[in-house]
C-alpha atoms as a PDB file:
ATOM      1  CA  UNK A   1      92.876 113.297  91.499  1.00  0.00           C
ATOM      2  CA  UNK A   2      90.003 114.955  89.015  1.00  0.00           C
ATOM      3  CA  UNK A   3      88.246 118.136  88.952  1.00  0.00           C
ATOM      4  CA  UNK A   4      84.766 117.653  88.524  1.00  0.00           C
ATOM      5  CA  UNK A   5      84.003 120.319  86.183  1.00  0.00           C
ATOM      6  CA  UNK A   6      86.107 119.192  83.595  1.00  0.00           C
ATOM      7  CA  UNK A   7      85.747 116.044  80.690  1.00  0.00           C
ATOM      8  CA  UNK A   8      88.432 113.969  79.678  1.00  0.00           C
ATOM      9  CA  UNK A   9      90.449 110.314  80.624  1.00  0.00           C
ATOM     10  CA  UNK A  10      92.258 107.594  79.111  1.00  0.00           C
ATOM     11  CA  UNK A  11      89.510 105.158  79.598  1.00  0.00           C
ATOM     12  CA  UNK A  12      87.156 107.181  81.006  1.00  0.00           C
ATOM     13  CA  UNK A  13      86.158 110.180  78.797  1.00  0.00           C
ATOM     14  CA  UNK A  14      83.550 111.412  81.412  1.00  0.00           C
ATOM     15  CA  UNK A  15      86.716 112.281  83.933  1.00  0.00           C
ATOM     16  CA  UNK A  16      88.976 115.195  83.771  1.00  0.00           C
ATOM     17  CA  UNK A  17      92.743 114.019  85.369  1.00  0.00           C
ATOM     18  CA  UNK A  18      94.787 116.781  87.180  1.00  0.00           C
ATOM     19  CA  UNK A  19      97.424 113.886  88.191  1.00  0.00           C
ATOM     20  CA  UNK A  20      98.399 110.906  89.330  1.00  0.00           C
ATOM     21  CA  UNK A  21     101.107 110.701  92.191  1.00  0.00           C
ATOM     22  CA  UNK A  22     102.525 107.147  93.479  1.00  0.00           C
ATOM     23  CA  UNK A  23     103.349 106.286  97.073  1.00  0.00           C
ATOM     24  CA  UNK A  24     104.783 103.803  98.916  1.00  0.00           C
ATOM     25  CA  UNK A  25     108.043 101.391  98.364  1.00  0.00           C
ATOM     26  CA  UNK A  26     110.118 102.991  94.871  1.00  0.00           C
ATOM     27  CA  UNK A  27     108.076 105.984  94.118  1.00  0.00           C
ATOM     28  CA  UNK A  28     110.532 106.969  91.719  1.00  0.00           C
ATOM     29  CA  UNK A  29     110.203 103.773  89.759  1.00  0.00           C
ATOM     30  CA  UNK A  30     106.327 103.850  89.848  1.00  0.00           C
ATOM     31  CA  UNK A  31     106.408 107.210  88.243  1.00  0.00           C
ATOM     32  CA  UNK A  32     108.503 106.083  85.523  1.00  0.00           C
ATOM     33  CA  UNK A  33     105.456 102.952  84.800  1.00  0.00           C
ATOM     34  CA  UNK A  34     103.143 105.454  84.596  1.00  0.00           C
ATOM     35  CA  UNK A  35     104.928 108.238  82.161  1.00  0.00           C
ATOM     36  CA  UNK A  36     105.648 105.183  79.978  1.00  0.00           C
ATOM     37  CA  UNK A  37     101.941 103.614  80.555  1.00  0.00           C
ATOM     38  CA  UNK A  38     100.695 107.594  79.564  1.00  0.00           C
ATOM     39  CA  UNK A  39     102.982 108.177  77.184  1.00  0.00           C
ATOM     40  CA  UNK A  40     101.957 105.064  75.113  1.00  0.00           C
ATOM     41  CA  UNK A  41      98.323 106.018  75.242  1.00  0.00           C
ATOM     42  CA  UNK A  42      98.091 109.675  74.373  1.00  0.00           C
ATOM     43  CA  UNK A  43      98.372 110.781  77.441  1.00  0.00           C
ATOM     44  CA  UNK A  44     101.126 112.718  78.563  1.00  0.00           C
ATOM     45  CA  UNK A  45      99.273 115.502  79.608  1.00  0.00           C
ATOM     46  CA  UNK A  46      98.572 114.246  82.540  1.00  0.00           C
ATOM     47  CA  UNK A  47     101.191 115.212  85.492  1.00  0.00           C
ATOM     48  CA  UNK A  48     102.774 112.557  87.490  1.00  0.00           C
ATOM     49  CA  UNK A  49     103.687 113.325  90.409  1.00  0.00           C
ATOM     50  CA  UNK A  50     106.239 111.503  93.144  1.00  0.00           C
ATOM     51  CA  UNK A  51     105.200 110.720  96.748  1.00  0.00           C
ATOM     52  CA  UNK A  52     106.978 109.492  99.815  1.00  0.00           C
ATOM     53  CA  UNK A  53     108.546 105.824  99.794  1.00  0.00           C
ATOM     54  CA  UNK A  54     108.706 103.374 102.392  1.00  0.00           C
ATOM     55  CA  UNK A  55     109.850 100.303 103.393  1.00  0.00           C
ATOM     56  CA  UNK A  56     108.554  97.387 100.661  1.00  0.00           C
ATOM     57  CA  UNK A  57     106.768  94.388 102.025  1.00  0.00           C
ATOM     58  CA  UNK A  58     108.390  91.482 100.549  1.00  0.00           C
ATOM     59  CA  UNK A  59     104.747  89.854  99.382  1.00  0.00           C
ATOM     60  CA  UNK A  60     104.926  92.413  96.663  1.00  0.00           C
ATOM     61  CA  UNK A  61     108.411  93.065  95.799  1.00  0.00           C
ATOM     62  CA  UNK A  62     108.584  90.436  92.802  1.00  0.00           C
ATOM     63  CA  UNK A  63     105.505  91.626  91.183  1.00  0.00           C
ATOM     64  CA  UNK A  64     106.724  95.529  91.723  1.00  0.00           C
ATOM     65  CA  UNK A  65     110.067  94.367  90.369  1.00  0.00           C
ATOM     66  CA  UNK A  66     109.152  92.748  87.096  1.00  0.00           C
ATOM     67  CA  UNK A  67     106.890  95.672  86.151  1.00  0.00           C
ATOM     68  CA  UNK A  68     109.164  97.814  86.754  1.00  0.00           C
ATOM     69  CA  UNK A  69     111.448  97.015  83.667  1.00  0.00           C
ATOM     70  CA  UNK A  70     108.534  98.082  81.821  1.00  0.00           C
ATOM     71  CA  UNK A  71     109.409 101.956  82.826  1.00  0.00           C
ATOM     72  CA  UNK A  72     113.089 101.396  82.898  1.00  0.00           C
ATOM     73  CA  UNK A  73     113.216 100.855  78.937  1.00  0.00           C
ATOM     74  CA  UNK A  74     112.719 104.583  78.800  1.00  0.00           C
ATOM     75  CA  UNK A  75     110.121 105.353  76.817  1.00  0.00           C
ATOM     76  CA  UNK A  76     108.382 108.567  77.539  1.00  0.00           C
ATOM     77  CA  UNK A  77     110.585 109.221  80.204  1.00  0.00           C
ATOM     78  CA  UNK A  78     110.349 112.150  81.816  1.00  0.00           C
ATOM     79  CA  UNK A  79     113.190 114.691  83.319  1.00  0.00           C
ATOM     80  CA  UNK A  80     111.506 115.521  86.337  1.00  0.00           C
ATOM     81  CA  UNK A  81     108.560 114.945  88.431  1.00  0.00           C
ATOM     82  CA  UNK A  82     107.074 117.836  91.022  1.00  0.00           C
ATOM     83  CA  UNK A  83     106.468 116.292  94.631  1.00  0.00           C
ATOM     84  CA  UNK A  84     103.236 114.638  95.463  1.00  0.00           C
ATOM     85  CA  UNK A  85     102.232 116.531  98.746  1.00  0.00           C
ATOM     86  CA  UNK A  86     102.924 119.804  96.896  1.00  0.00           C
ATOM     87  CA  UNK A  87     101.441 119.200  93.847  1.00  0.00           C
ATOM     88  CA  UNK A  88      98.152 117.965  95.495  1.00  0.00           C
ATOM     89  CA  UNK A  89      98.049 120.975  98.056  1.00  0.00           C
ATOM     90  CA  UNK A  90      98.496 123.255  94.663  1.00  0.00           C
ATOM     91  CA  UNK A  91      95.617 121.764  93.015  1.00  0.00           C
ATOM     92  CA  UNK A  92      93.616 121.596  95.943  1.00  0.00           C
ATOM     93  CA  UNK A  93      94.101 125.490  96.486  1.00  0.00           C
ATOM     94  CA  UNK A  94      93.340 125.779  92.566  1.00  0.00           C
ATOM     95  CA  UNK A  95      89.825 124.236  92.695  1.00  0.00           C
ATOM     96  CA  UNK A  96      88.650 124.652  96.334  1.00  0.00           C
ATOM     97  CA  UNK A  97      85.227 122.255  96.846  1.00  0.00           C
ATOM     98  CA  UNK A  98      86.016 120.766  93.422  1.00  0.00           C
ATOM     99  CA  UNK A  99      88.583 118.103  93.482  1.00  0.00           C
ATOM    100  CA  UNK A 100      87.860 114.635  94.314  1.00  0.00           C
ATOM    101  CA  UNK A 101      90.949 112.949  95.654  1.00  0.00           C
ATOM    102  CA  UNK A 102      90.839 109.077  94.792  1.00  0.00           C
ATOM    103  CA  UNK A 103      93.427 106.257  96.958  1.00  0.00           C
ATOM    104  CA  UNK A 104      93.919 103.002  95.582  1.00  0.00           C
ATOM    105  CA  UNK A 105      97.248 102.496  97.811  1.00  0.00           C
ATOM    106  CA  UNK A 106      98.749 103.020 101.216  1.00  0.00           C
ATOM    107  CA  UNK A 107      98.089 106.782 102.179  1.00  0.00           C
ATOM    108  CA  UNK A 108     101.958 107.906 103.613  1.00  0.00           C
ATOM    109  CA  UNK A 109     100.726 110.876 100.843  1.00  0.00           C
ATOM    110  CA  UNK A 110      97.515 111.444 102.430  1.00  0.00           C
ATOM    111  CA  UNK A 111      98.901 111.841 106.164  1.00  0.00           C
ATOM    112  CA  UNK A 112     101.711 114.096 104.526  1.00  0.00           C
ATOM    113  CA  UNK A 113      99.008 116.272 103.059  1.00  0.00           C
ATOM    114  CA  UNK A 114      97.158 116.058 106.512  1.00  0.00           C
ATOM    115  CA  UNK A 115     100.165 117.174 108.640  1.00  0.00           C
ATOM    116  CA  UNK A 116     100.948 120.044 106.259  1.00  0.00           C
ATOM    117  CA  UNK A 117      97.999 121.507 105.486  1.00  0.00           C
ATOM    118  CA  UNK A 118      94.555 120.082 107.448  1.00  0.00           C
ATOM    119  CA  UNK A 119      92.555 123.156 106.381  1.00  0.00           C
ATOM    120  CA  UNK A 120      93.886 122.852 102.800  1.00  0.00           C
ATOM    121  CA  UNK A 121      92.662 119.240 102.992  1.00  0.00           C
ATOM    122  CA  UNK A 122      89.386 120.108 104.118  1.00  0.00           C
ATOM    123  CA  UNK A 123      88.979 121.786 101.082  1.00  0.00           C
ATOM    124  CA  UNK A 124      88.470 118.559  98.832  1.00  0.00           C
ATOM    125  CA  UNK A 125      85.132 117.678  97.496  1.00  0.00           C
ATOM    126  CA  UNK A 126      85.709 114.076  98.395  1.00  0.00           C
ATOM    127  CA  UNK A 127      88.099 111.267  98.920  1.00  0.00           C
ATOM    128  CA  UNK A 128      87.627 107.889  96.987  1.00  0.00           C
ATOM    129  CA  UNK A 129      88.997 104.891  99.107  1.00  0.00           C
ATOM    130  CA  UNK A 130      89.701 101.901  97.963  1.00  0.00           C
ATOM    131  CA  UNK A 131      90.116  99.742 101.595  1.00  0.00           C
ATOM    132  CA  UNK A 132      89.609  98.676 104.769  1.00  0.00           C
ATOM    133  CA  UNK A 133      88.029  95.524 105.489  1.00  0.00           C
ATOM    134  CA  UNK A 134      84.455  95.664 107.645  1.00  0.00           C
ATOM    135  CA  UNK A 135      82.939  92.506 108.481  1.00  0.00           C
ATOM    136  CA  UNK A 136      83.916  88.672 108.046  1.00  0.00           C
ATOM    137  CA  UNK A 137      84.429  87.996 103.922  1.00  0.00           C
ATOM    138  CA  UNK A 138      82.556  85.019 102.240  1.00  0.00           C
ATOM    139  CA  UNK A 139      84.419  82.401 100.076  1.00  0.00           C
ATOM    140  CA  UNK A 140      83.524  82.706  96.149  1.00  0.00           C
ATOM    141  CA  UNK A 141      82.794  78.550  96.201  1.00  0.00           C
ATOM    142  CA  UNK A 142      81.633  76.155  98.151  1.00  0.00           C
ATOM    143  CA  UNK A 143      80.887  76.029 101.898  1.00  0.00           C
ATOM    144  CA  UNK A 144      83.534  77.429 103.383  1.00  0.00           C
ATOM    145  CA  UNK A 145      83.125  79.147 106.238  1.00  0.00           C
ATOM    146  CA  UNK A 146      83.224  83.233 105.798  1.00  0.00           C
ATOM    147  CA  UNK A 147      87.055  84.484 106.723  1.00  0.00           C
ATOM    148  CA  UNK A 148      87.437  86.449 109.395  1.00  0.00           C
ATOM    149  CA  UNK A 149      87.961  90.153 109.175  1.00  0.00           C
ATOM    150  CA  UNK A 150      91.473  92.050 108.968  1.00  0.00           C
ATOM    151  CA  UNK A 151      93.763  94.383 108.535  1.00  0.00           C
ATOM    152  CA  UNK A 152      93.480  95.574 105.198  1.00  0.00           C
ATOM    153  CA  UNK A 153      97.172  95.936 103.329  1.00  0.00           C
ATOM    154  CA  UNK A 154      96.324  99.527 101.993  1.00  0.00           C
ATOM    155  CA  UNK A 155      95.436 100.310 105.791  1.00  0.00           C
ATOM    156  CA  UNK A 156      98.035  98.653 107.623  1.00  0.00           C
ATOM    157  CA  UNK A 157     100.817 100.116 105.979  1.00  0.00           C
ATOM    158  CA  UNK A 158     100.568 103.292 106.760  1.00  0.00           C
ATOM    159  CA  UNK A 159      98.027 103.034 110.048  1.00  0.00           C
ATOM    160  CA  UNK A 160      98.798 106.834 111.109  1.00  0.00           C
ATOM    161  CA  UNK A 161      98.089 107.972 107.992  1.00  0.00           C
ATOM    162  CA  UNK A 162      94.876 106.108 107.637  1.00  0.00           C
ATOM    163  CA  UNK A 163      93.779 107.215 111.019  1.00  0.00           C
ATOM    164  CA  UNK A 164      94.111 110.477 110.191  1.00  0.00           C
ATOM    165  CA  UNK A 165      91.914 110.528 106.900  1.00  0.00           C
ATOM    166  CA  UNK A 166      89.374 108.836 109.049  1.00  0.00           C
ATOM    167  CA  UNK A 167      89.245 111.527 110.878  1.00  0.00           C
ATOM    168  CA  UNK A 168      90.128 114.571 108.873  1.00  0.00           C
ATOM    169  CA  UNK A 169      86.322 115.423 108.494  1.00  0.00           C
ATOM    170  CA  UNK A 170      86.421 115.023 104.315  1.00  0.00           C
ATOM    171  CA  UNK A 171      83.732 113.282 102.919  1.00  0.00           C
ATOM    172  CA  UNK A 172      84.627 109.594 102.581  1.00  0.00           C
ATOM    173  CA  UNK A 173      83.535 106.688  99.916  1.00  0.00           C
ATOM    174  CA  UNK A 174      84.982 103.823 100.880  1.00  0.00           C
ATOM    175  CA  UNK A 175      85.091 100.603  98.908  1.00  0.00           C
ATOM    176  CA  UNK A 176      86.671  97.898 101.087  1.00  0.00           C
ATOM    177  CA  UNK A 177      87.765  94.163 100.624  1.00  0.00           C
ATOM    178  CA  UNK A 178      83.488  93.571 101.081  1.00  0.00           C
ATOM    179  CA  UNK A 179      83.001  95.000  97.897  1.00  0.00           C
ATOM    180  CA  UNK A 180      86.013  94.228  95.913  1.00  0.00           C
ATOM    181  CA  UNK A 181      87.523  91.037  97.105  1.00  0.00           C
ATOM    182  CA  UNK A 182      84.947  88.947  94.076  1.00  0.00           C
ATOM    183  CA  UNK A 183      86.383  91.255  91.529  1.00  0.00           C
ATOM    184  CA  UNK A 184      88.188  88.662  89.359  1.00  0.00           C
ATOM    185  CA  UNK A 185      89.881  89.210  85.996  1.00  0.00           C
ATOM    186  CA  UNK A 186      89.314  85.540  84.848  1.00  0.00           C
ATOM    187  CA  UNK A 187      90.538  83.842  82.010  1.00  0.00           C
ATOM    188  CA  UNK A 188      87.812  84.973  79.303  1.00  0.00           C
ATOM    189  CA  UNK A 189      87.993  88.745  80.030  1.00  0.00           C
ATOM    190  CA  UNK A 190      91.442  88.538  79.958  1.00  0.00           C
ATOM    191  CA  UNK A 191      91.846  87.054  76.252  1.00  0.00           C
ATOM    192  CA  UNK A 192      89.361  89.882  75.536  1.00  0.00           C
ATOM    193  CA  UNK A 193      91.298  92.235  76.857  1.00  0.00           C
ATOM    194  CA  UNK A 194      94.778  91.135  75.096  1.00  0.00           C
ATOM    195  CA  UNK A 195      93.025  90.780  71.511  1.00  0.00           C
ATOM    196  CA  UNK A 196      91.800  93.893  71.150  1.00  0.00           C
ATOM    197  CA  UNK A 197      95.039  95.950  70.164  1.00  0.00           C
ATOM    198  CA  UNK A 198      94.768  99.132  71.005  1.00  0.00           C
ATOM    199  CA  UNK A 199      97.431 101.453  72.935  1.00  0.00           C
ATOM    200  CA  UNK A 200      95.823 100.745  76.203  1.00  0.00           C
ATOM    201  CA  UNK A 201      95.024  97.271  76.173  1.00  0.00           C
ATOM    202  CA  UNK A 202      98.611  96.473  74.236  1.00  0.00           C
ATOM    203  CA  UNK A 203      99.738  98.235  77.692  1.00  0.00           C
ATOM    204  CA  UNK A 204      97.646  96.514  79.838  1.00  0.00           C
ATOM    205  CA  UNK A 205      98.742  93.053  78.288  1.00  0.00           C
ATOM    206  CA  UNK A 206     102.206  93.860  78.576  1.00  0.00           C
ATOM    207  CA  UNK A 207     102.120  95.173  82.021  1.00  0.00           C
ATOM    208  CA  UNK A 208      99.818  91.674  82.796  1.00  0.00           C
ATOM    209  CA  UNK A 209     102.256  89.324  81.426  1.00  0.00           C
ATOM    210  CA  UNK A 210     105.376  90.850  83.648  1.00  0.00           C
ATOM    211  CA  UNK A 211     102.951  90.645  86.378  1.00  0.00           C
ATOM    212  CA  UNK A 212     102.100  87.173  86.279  1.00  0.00           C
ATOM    213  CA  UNK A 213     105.837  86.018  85.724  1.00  0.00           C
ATOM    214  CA  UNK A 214     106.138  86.564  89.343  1.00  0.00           C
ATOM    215  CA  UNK A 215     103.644  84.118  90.225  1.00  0.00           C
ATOM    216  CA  UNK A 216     100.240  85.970  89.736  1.00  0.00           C
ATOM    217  CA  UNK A 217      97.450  84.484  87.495  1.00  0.00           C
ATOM    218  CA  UNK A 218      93.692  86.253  88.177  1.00  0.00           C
ATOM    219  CA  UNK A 219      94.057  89.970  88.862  1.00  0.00           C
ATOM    220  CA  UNK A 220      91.527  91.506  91.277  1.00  0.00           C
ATOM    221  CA  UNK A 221      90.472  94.589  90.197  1.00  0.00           C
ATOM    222  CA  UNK A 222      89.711  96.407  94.043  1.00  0.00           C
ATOM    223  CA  UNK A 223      91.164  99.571  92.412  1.00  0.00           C
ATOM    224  CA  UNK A 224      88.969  99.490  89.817  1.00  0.00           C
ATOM    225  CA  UNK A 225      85.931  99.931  91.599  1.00  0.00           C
ATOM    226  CA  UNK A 226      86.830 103.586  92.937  1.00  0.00           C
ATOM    227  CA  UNK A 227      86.721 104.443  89.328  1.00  0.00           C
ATOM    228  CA  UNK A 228      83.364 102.845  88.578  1.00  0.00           C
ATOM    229  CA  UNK A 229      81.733 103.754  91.811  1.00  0.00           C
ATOM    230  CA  UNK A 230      82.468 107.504  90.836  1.00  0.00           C
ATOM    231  CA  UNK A 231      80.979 107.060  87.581  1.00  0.00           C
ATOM    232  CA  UNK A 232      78.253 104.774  87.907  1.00  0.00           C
ATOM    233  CA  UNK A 233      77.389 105.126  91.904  1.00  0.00           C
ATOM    234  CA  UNK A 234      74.830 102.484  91.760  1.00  0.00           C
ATOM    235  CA  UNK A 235      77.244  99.726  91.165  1.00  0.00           C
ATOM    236  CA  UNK A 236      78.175  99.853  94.891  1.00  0.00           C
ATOM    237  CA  UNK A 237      75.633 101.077  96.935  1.00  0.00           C
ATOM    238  CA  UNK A 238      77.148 103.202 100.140  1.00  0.00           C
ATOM    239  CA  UNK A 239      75.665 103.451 103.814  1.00  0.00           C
ATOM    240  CA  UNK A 240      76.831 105.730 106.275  1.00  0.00           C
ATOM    241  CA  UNK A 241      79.134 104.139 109.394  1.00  0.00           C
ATOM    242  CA  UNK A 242      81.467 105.915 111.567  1.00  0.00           C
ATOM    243  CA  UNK A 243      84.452 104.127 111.222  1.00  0.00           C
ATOM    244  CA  UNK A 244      87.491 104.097 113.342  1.00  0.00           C
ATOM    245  CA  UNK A 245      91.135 102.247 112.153  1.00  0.00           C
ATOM    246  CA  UNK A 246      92.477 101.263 115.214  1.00  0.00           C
ATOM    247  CA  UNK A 247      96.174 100.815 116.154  1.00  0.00           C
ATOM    248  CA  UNK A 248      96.441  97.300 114.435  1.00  0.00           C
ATOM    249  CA  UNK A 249      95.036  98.284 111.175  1.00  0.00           C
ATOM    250  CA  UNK A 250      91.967  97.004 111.191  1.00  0.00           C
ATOM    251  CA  UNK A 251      88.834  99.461 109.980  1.00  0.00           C
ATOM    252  CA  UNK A 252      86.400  98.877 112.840  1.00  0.00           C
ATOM    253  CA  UNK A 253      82.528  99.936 112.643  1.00  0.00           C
ATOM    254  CA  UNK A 254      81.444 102.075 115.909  1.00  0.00           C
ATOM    255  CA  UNK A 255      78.268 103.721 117.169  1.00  0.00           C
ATOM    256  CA  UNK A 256      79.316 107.673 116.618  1.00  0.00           C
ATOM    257  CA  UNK A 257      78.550 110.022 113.753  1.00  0.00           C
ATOM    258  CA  UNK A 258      78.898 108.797 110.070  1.00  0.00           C
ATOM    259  CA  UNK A 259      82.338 110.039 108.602  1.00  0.00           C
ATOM    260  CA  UNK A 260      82.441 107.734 105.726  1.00  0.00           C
ATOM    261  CA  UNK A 261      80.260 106.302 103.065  1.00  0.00           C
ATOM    262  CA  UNK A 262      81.057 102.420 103.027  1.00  0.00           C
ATOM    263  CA  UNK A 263      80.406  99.896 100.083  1.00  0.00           C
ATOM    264  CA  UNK A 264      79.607  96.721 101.382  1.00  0.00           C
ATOM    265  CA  UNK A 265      78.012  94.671  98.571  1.00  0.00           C
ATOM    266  CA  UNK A 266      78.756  94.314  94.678  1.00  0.00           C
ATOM    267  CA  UNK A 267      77.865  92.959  91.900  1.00  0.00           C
ATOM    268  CA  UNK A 268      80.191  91.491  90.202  1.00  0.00           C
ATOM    269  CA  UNK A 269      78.778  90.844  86.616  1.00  0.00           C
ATOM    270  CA  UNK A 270      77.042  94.731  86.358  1.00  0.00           C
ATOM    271  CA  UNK A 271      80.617  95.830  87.425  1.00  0.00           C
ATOM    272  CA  UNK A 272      82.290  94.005  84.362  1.00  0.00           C
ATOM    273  CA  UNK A 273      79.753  94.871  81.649  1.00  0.00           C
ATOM    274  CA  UNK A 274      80.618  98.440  82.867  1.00  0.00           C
ATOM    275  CA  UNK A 275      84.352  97.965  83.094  1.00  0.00           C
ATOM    276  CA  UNK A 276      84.842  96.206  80.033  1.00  0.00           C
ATOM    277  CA  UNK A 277      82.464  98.246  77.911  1.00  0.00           C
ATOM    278  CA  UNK A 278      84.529 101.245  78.776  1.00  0.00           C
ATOM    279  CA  UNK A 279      88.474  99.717  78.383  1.00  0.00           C
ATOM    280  CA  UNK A 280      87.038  97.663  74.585  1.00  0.00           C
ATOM    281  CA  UNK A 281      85.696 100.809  73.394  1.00  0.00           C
ATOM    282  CA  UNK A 282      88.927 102.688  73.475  1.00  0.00           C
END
């Protein structure tokens, strides 16, 4: 969540922070990741906030678990945490047509913060998106045949609650699997990324290797891209759609009035030389 008047960010000084909140699965234990993550970059400033759990799909329980000993040693733990839904409805009220709300998860927060307050919502400059899935998704090799569209795990968790952003009337930028999918950490970056030695990417390589223990190798950086598109617009170009999430989760295109602005096609190599400029630097 960042006000847009303001100037300041881990990684990103061009960015102001008013908070970070997690959702879904152990909230609780997300929030202590992040106070540690913040706390070992400078950055403690920054309020974290705790949403509303839910049920964990087992996919993503190992890599969740192993990470989270990395906030259970302690460090910069804080005593307390306000509610998300509160604490986003507070800032919201705070800087009226200024806030832009970015989602890089499943939204049980955002249909909380729809149910309590829609004309408080209504109030945000813009919501960031990071999924959704639009049309069939081509393989990054050889000729395989493009896979099919489908429910997209950030939508399907939560399908109310994405239904209702898609139709709360916000203004929507939405960066789905299209966009994002290609996004690969590889091998090279990586080693760039671990030598450098600074707070951030210490943290980063850290939080990578308790990651991969669970069986991961090559991150994909969708949630990245929210970031980056806000910055740098042109590295995902948006067209207006009206699109509707329908009762299975998947984010279907219809004729109707635009309410989002979709990202259908990046580039892959601008989007690194951007990313990787920014996180070195630091």
């Amino acid at each position: 969540m960042m006000h847009s008047r303001s100037r300041s960010l881990c990684a990103v000084p061009e960015l102001d922070i008013l908070g970070i909140s997690t959702d879904y699965g152990d909230t609780e234990g997300r929030a202590t990741i992040l106070d540690r993550m913040l706390g070992e970059v400078g950055r403690q400033n920054i309020p974290v906030a705790v949403g509303i759990g839910a049920a964990v799909d087992p996919s993503v329980t190992g890599f969740f678990m192993n990470q989270r000993r990395y906030g259970a040693a302690g460090h910069f733990g804080r005593p307390s945490h306000p509610r998300a839904v509160e604490f986003i409805l507070e800032q919201i009220q705070r800087y009226p047509g200024e806030i832009t709300l970015v989602t890089i998860g499943p939204l049980p927060n955002i249909g909380a913060l729809i149910d309590k307050s829609p004309g408080t919502f209504r109030k945000l400059k813009r919501v960031v998106v990071m999924g959704g899935s639009i049309g069939p998704l081509k393989a990054d090799y050889g000729n395989a045949p493009p896979i099919e569209s489908t429910p997209e795990w950030n939508m399907k968790l939560d399908i109310g609650a994405s239904q209702k952003l898609f139709m709360s009337g916000v203004p929507l930028y939405v960066m789905p699997l299209d966009s994002t999918l290609h996004l690969n950490l590889d091998e090279v970056k990586r080693s760039a990324i671990f030598s450098q030695g600074t707070p951030l990417t210490d943290a980063l390589t850290l939080l990578y290797h308790q990651w991969s223990a669970a069986g991961g190798v090559t991150p994909v950086l969708f949630d990245a891209m929210t970031i980056a598109y806000i910055l740098r617009p042109q590295l995902c170009p948006v067209q207006p759609m009206h699109i509707r999430v329908d009762d299975a989760g998947f984010t279907r295109v219809e004729p109707g009035t635009p309410n989002a602005q979709v990202c259908l096609h990046s580039d892959a190599d601008q989007f690194f030389r951007f990313y990787m400029s920014h996180l070195l630097a630091q």
